[in-house]
ModelCIF file with pLDDT and N, C-alpha, C, O atoms, coordinates in Angstrom:
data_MODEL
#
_entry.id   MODEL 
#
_entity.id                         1 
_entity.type                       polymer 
_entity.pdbx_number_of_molecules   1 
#
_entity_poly.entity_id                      1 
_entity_poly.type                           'polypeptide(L)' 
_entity_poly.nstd_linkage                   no 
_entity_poly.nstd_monomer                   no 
_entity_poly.pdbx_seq_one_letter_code       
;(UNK)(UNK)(UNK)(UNK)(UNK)(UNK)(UNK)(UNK)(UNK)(UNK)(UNK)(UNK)(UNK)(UNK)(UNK)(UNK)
(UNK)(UNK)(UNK)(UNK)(UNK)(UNK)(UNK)(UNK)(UNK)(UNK)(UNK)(UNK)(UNK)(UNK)(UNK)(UNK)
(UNK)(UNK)(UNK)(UNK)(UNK)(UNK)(UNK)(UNK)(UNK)(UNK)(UNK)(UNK)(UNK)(UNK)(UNK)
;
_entity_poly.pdbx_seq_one_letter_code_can   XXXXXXXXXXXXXXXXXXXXXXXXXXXXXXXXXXXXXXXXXXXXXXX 
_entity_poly.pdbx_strand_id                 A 
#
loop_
_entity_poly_seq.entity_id 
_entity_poly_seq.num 
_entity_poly_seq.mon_id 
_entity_poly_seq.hetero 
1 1  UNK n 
1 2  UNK n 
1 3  UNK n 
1 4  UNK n 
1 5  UNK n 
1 6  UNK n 
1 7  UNK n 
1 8  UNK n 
1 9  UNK n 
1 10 UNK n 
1 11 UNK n 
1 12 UNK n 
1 13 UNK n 
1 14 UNK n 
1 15 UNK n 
1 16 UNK n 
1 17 UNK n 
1 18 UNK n 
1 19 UNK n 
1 20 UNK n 
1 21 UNK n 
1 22 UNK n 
1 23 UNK n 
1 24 UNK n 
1 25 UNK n 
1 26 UNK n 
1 27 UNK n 
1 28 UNK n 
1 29 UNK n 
1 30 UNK n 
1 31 UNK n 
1 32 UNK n 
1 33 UNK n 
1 34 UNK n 
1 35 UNK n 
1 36 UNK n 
1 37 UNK n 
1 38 UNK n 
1 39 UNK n 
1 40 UNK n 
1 41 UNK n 
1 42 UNK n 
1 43 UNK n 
1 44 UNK n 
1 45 UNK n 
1 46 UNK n 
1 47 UNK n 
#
_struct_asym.id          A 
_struct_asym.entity_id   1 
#
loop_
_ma_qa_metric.id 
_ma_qa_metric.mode 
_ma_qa_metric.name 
_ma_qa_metric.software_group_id 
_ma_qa_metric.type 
1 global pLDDT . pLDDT 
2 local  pLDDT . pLDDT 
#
_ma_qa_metric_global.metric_id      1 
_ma_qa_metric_global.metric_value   96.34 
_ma_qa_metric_global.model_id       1 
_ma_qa_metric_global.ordinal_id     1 
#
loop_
_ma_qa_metric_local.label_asym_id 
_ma_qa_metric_local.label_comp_id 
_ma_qa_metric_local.label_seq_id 
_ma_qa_metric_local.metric_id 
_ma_qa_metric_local.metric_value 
_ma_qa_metric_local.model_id 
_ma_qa_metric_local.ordinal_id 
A UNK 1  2 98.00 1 1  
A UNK 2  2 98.00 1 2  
A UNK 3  2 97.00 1 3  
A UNK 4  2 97.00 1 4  
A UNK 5  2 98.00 1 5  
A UNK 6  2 98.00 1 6  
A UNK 7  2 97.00 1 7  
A UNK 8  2 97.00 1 8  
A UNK 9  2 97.00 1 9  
A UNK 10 2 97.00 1 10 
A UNK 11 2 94.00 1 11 
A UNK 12 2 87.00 1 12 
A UNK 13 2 88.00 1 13 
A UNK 14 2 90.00 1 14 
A UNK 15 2 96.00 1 15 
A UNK 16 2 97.00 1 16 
A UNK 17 2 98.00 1 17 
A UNK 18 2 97.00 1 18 
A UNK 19 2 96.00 1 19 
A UNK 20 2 97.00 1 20 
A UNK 21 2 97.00 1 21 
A UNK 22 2 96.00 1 22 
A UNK 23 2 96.00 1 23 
A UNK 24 2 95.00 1 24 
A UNK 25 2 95.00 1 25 
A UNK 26 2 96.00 1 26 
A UNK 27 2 97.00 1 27 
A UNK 28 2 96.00 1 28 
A UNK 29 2 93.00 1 29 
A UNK 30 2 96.00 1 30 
A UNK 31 2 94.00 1 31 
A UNK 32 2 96.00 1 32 
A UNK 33 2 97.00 1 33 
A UNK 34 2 98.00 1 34 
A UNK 35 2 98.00 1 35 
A UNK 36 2 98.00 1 36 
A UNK 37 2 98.00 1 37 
A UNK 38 2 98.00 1 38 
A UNK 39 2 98.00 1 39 
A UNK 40 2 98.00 1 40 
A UNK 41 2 98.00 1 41 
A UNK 42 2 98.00 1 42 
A UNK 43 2 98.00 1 43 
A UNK 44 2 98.00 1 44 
A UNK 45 2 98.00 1 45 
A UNK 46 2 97.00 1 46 
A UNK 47 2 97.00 1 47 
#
loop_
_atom_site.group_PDB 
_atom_site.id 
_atom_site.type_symbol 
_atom_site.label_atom_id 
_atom_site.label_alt_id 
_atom_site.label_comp_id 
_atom_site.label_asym_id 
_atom_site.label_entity_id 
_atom_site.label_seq_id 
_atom_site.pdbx_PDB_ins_code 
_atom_site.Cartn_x 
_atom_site.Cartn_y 
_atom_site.Cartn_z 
_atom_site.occupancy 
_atom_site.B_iso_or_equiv 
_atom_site.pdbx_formal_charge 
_atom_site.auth_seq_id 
_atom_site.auth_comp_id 
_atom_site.auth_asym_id 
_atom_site.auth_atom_id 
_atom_site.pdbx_PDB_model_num 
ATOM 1   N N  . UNK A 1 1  ? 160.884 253.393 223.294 1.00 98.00 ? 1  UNK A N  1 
ATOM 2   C CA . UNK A 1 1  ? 161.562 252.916 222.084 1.00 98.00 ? 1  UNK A CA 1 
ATOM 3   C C  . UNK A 1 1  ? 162.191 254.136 221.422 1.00 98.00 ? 1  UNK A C  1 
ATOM 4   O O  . UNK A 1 1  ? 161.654 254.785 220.524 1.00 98.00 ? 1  UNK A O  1 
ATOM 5   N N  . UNK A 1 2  ? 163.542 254.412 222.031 1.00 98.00 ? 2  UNK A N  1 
ATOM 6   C CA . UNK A 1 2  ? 164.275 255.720 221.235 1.00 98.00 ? 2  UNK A CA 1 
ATOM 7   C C  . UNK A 1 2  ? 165.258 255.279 221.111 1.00 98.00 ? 2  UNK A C  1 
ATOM 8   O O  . UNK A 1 2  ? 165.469 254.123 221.475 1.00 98.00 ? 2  UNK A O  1 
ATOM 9   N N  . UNK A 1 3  ? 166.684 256.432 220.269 1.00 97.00 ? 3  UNK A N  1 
ATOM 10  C CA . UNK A 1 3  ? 167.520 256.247 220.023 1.00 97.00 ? 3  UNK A CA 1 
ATOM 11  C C  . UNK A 1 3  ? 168.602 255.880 220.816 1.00 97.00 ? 3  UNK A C  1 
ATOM 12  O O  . UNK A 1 3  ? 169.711 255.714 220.306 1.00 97.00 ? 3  UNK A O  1 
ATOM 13  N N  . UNK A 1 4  ? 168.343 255.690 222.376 1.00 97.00 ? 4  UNK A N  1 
ATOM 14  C CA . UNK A 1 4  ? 169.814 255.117 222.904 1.00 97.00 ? 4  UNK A CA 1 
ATOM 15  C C  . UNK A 1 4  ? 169.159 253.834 223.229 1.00 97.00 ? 4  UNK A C  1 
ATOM 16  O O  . UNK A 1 4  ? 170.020 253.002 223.514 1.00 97.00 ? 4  UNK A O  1 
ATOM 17  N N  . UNK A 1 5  ? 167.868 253.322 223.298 1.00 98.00 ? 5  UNK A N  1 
ATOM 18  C CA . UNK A 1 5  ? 167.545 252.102 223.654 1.00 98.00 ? 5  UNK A CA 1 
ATOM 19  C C  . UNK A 1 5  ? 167.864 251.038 222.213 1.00 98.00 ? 5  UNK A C  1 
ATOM 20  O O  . UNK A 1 5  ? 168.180 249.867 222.424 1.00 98.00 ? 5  UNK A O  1 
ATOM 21  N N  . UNK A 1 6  ? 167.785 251.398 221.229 1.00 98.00 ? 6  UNK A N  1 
ATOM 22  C CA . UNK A 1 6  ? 168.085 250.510 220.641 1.00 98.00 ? 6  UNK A CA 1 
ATOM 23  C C  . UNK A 1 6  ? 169.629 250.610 219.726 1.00 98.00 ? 6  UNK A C  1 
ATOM 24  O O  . UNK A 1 6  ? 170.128 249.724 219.032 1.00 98.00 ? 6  UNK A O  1 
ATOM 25  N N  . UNK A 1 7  ? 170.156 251.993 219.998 1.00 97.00 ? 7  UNK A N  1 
ATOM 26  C CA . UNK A 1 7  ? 171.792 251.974 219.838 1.00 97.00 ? 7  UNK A CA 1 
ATOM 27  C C  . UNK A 1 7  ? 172.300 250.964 220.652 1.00 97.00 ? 7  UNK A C  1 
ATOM 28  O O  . UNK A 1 7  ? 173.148 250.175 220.237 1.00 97.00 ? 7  UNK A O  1 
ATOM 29  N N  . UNK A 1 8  ? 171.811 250.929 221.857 1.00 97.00 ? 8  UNK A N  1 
ATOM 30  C CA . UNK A 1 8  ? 172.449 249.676 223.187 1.00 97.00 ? 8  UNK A CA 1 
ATOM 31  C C  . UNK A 1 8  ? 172.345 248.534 222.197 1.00 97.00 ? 8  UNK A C  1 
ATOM 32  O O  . UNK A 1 8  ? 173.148 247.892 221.520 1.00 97.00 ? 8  UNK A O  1 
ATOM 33  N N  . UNK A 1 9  ? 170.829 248.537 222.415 1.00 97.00 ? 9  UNK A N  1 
ATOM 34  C CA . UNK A 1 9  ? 170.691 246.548 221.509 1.00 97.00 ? 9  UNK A CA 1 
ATOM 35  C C  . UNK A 1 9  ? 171.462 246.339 220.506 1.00 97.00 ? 9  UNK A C  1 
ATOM 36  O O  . UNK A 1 9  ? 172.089 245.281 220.549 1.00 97.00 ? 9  UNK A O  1 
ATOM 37  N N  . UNK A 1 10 ? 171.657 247.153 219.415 1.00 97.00 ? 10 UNK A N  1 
ATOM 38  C CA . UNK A 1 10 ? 172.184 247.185 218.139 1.00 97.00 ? 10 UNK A CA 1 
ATOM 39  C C  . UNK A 1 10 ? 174.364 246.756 218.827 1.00 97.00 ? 10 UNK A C  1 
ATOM 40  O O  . UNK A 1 10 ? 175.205 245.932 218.467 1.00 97.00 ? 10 UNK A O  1 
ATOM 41  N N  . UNK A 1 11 ? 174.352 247.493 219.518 1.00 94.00 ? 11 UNK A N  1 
ATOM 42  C CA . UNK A 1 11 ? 175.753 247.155 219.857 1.00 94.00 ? 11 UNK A CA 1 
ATOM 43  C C  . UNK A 1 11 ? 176.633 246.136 219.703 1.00 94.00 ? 11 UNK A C  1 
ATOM 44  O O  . UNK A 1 11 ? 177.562 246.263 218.906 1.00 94.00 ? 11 UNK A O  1 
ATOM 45  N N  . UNK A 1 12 ? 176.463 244.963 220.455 1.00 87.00 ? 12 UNK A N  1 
ATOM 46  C CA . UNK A 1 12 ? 176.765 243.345 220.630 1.00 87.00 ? 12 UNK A CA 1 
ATOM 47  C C  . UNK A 1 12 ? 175.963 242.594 219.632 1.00 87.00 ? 12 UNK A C  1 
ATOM 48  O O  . UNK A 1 12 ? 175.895 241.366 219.690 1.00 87.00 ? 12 UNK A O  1 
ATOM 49  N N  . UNK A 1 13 ? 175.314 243.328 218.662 1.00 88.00 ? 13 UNK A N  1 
ATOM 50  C CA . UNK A 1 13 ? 174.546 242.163 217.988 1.00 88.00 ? 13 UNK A CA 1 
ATOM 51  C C  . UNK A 1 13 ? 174.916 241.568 216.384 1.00 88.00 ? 13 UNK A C  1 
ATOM 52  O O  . UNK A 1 13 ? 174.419 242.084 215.382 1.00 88.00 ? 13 UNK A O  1 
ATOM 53  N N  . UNK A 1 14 ? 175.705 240.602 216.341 1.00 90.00 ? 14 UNK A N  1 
ATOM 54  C CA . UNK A 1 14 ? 176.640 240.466 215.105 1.00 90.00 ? 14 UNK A CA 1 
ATOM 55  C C  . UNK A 1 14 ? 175.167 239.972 214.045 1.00 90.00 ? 14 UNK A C  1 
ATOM 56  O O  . UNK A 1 14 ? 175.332 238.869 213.525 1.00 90.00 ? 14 UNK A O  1 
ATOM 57  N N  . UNK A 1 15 ? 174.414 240.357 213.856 1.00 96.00 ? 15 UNK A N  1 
ATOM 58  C CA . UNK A 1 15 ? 173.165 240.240 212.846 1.00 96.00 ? 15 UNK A CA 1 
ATOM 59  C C  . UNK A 1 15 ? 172.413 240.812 212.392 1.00 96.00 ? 15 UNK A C  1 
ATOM 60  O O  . UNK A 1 15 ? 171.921 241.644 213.155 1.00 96.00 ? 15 UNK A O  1 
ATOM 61  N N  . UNK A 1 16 ? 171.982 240.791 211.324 1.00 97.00 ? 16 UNK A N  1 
ATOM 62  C CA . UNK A 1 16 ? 171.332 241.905 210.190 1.00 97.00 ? 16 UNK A CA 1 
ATOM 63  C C  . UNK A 1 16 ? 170.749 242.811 211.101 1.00 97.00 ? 16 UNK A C  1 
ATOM 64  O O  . UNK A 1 16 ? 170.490 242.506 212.265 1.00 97.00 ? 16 UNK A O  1 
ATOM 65  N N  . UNK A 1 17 ? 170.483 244.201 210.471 1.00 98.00 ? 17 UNK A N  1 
ATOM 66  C CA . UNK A 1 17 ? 169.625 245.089 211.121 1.00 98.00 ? 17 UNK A CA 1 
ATOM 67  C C  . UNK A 1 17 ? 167.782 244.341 211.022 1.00 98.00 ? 17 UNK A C  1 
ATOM 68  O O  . UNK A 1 17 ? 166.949 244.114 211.899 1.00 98.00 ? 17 UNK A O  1 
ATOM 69  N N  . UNK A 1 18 ? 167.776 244.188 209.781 1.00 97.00 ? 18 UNK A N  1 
ATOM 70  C CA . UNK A 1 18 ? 166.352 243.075 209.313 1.00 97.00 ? 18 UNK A CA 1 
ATOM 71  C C  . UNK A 1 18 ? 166.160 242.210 210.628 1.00 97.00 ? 18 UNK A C  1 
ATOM 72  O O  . UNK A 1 18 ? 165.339 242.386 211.528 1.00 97.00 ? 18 UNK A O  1 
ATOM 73  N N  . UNK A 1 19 ? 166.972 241.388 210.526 1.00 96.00 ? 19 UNK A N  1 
ATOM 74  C CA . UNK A 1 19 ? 166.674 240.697 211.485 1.00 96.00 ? 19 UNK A CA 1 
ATOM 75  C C  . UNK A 1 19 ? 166.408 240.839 213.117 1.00 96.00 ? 19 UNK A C  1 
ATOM 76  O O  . UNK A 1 19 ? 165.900 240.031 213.894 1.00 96.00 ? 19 UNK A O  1 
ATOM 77  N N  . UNK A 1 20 ? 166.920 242.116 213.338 1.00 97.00 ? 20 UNK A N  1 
ATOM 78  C CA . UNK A 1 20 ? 167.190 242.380 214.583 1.00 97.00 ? 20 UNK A CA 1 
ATOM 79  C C  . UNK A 1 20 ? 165.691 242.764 214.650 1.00 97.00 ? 20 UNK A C  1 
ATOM 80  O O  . UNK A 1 20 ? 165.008 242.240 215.530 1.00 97.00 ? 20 UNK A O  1 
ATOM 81  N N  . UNK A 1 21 ? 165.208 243.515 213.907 1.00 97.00 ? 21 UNK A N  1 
ATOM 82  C CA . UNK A 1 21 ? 163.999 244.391 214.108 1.00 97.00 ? 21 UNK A CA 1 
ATOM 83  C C  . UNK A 1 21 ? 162.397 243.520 214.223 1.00 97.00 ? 21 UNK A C  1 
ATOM 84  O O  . UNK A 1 21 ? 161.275 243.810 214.640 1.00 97.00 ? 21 UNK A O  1 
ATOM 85  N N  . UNK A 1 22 ? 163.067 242.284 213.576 1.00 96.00 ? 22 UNK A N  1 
ATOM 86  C CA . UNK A 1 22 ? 161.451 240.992 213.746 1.00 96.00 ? 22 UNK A CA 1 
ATOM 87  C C  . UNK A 1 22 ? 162.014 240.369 214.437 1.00 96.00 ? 22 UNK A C  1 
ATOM 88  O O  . UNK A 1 22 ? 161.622 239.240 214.142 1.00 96.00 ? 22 UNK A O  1 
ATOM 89  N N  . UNK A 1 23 ? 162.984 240.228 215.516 1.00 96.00 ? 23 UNK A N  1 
ATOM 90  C CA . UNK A 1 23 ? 163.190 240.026 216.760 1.00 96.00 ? 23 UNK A CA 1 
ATOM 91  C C  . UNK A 1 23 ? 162.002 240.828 217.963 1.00 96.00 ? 23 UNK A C  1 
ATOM 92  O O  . UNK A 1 23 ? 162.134 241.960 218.429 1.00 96.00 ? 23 UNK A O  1 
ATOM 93  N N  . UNK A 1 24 ? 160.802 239.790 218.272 1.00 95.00 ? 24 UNK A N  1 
ATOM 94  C CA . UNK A 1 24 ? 159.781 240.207 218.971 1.00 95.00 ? 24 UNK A CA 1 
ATOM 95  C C  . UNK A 1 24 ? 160.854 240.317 220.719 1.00 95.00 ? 24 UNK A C  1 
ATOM 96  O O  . UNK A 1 24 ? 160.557 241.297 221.403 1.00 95.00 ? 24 UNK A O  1 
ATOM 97  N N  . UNK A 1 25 ? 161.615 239.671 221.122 1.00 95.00 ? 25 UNK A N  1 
ATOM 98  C CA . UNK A 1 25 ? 162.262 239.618 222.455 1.00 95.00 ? 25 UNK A CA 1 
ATOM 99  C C  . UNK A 1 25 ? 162.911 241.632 222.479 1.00 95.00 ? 25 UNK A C  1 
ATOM 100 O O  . UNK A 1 25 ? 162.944 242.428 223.418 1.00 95.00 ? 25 UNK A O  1 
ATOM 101 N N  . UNK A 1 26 ? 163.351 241.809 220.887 1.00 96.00 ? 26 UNK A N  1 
ATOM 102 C CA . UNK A 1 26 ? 164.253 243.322 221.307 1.00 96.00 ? 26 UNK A CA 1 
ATOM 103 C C  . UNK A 1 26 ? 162.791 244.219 220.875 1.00 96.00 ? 26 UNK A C  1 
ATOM 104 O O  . UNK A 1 26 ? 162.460 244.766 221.926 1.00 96.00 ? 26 UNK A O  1 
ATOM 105 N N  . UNK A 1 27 ? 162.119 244.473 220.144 1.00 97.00 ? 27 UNK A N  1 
ATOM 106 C CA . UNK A 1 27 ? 160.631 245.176 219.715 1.00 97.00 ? 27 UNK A CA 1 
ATOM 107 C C  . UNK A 1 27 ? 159.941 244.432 219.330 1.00 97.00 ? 27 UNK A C  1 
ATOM 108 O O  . UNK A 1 27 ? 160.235 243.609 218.463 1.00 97.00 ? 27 UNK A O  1 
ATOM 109 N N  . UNK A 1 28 ? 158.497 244.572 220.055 1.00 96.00 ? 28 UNK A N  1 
ATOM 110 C CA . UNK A 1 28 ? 157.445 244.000 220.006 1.00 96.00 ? 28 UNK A CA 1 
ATOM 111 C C  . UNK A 1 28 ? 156.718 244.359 218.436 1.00 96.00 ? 28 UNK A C  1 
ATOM 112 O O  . UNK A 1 28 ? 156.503 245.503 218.038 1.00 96.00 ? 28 UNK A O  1 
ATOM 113 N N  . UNK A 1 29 ? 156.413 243.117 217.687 1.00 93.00 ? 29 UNK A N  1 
ATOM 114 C CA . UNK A 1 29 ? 155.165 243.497 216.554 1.00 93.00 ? 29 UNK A CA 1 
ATOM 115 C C  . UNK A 1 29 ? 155.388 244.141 215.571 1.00 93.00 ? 29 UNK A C  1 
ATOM 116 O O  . UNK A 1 29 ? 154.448 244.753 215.063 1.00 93.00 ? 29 UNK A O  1 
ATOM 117 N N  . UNK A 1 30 ? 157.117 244.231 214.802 1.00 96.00 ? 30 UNK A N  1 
ATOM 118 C CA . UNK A 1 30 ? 156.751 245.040 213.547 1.00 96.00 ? 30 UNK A CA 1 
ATOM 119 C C  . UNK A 1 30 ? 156.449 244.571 212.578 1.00 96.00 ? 30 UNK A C  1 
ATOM 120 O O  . UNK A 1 30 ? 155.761 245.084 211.696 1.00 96.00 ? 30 UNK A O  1 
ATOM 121 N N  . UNK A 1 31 ? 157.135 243.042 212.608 1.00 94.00 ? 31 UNK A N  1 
ATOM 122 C CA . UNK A 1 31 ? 156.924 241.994 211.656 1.00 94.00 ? 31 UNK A CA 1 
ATOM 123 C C  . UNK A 1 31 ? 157.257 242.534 210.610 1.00 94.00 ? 31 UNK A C  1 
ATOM 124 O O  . UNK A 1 31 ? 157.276 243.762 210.534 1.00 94.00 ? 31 UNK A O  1 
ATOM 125 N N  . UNK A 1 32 ? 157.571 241.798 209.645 1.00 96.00 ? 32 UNK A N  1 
ATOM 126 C CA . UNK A 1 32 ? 158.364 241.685 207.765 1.00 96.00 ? 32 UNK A CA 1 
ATOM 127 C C  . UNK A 1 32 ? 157.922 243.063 207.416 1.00 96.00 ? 32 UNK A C  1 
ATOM 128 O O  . UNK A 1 32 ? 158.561 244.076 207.701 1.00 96.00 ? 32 UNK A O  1 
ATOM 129 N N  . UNK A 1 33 ? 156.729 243.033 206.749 1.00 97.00 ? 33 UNK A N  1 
ATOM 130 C CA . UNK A 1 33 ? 156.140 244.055 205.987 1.00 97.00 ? 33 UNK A CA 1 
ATOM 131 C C  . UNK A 1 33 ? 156.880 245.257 206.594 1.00 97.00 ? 33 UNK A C  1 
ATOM 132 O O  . UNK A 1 33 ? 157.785 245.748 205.920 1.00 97.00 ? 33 UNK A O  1 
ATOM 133 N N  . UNK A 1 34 ? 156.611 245.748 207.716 1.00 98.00 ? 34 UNK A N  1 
ATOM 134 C CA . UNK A 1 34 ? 156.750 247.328 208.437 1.00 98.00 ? 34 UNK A CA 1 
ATOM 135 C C  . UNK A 1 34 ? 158.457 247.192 208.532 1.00 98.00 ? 34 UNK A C  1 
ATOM 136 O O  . UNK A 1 34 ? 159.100 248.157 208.119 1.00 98.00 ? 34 UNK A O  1 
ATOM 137 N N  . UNK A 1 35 ? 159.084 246.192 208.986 1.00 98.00 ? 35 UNK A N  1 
ATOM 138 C CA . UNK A 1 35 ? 160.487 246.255 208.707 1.00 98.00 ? 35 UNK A CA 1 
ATOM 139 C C  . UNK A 1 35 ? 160.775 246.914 207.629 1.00 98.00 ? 35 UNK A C  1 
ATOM 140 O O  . UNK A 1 35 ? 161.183 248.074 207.566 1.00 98.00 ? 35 UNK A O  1 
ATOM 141 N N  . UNK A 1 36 ? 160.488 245.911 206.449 1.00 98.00 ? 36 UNK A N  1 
ATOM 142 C CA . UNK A 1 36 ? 160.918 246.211 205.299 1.00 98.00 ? 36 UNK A CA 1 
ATOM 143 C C  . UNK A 1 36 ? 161.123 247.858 204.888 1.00 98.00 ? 36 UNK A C  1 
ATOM 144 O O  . UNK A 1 36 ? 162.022 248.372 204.222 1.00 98.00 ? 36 UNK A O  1 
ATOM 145 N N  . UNK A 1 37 ? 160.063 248.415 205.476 1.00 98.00 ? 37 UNK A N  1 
ATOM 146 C CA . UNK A 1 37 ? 159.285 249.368 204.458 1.00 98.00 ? 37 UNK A CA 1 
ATOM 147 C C  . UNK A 1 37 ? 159.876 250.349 205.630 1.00 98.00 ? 37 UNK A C  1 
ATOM 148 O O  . UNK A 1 37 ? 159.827 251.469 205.122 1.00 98.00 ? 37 UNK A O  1 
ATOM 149 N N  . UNK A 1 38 ? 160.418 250.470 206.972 1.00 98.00 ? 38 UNK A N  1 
ATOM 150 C CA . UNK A 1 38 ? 160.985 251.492 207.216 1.00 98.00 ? 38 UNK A CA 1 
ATOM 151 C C  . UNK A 1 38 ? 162.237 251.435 207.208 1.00 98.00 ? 38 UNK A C  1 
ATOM 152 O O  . UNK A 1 38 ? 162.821 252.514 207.309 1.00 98.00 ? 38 UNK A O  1 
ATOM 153 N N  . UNK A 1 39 ? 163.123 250.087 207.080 1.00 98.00 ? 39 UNK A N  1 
ATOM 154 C CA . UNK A 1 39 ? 164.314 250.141 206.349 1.00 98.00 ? 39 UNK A CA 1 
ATOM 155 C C  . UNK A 1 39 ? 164.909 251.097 205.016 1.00 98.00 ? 39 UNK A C  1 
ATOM 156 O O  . UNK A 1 39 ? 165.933 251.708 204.707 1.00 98.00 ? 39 UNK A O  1 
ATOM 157 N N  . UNK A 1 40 ? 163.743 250.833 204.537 1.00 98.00 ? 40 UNK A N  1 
ATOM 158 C CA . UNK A 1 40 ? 163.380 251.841 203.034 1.00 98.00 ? 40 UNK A CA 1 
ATOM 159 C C  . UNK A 1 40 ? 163.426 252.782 203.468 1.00 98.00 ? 40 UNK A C  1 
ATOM 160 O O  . UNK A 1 40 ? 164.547 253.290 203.444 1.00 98.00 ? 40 UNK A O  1 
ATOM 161 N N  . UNK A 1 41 ? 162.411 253.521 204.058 1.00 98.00 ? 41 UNK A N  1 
ATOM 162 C CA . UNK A 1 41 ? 162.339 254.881 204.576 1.00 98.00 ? 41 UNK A CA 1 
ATOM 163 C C  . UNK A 1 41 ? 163.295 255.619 204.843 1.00 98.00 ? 41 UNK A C  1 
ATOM 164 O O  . UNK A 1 41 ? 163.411 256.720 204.306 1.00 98.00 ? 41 UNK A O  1 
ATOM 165 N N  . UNK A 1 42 ? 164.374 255.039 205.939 1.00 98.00 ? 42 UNK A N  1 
ATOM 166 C CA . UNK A 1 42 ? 165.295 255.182 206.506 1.00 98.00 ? 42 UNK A CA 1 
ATOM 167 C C  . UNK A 1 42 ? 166.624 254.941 205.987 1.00 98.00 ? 42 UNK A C  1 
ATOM 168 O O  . UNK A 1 42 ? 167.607 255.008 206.725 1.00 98.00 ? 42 UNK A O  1 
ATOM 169 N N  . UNK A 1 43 ? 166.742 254.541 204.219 1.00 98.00 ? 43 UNK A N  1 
ATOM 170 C CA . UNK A 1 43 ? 167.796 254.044 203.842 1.00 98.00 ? 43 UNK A CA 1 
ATOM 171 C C  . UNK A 1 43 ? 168.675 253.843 203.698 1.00 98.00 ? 43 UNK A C  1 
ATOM 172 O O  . UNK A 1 43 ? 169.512 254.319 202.930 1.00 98.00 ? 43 UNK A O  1 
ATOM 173 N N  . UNK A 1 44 ? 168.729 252.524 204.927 1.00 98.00 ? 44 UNK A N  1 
ATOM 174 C CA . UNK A 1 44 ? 168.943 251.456 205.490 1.00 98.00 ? 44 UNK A CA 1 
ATOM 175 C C  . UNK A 1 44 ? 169.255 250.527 204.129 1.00 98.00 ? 44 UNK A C  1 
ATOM 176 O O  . UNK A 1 44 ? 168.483 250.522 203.171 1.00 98.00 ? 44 UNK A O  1 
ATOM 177 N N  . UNK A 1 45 ? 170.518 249.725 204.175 1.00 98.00 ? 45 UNK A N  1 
ATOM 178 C CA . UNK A 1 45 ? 170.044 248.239 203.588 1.00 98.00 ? 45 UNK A CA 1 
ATOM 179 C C  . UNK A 1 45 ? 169.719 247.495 204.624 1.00 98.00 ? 45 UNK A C  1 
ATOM 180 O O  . UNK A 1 45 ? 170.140 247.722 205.759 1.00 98.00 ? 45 UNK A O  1 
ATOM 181 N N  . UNK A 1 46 ? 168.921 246.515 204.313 1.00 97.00 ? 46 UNK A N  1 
ATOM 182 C CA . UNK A 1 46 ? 168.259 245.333 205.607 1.00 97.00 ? 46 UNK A CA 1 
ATOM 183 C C  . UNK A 1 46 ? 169.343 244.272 206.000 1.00 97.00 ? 46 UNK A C  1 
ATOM 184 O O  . UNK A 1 46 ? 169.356 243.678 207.078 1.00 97.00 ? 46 UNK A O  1 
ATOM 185 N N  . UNK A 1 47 ? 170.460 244.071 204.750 1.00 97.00 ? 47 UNK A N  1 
ATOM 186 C CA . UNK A 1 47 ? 171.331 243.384 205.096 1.00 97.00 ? 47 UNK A CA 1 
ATOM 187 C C  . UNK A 1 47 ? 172.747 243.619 206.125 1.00 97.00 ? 47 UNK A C  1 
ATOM 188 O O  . UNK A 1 47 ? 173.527 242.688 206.325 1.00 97.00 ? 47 UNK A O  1 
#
């Protein structure tokens, strides 16, 4: 899980970064909470 594996996914994907990330099919298990909060980290808007 590094930066060209999910630059790829992120590519073709016309939908929120949020959303992409509680997408269990592209990363397993971060679920809402840990999204949220490294969106923040990383600031990111989720939208």
């Amino acid at each position: 899980f590094n930066k060209q594996y999910l630059f790829i996914k992120t590519r073709n994907k016309n939908v929120s970064i949020k959303q992409l990330l509680i997408d269990n099919k592209i990363v397993a298990g971060i679920g809402n909470i840990y999204s949220n909060e490294s969106l923040f980290i990383a600031g990111i808007n989720p939208e």
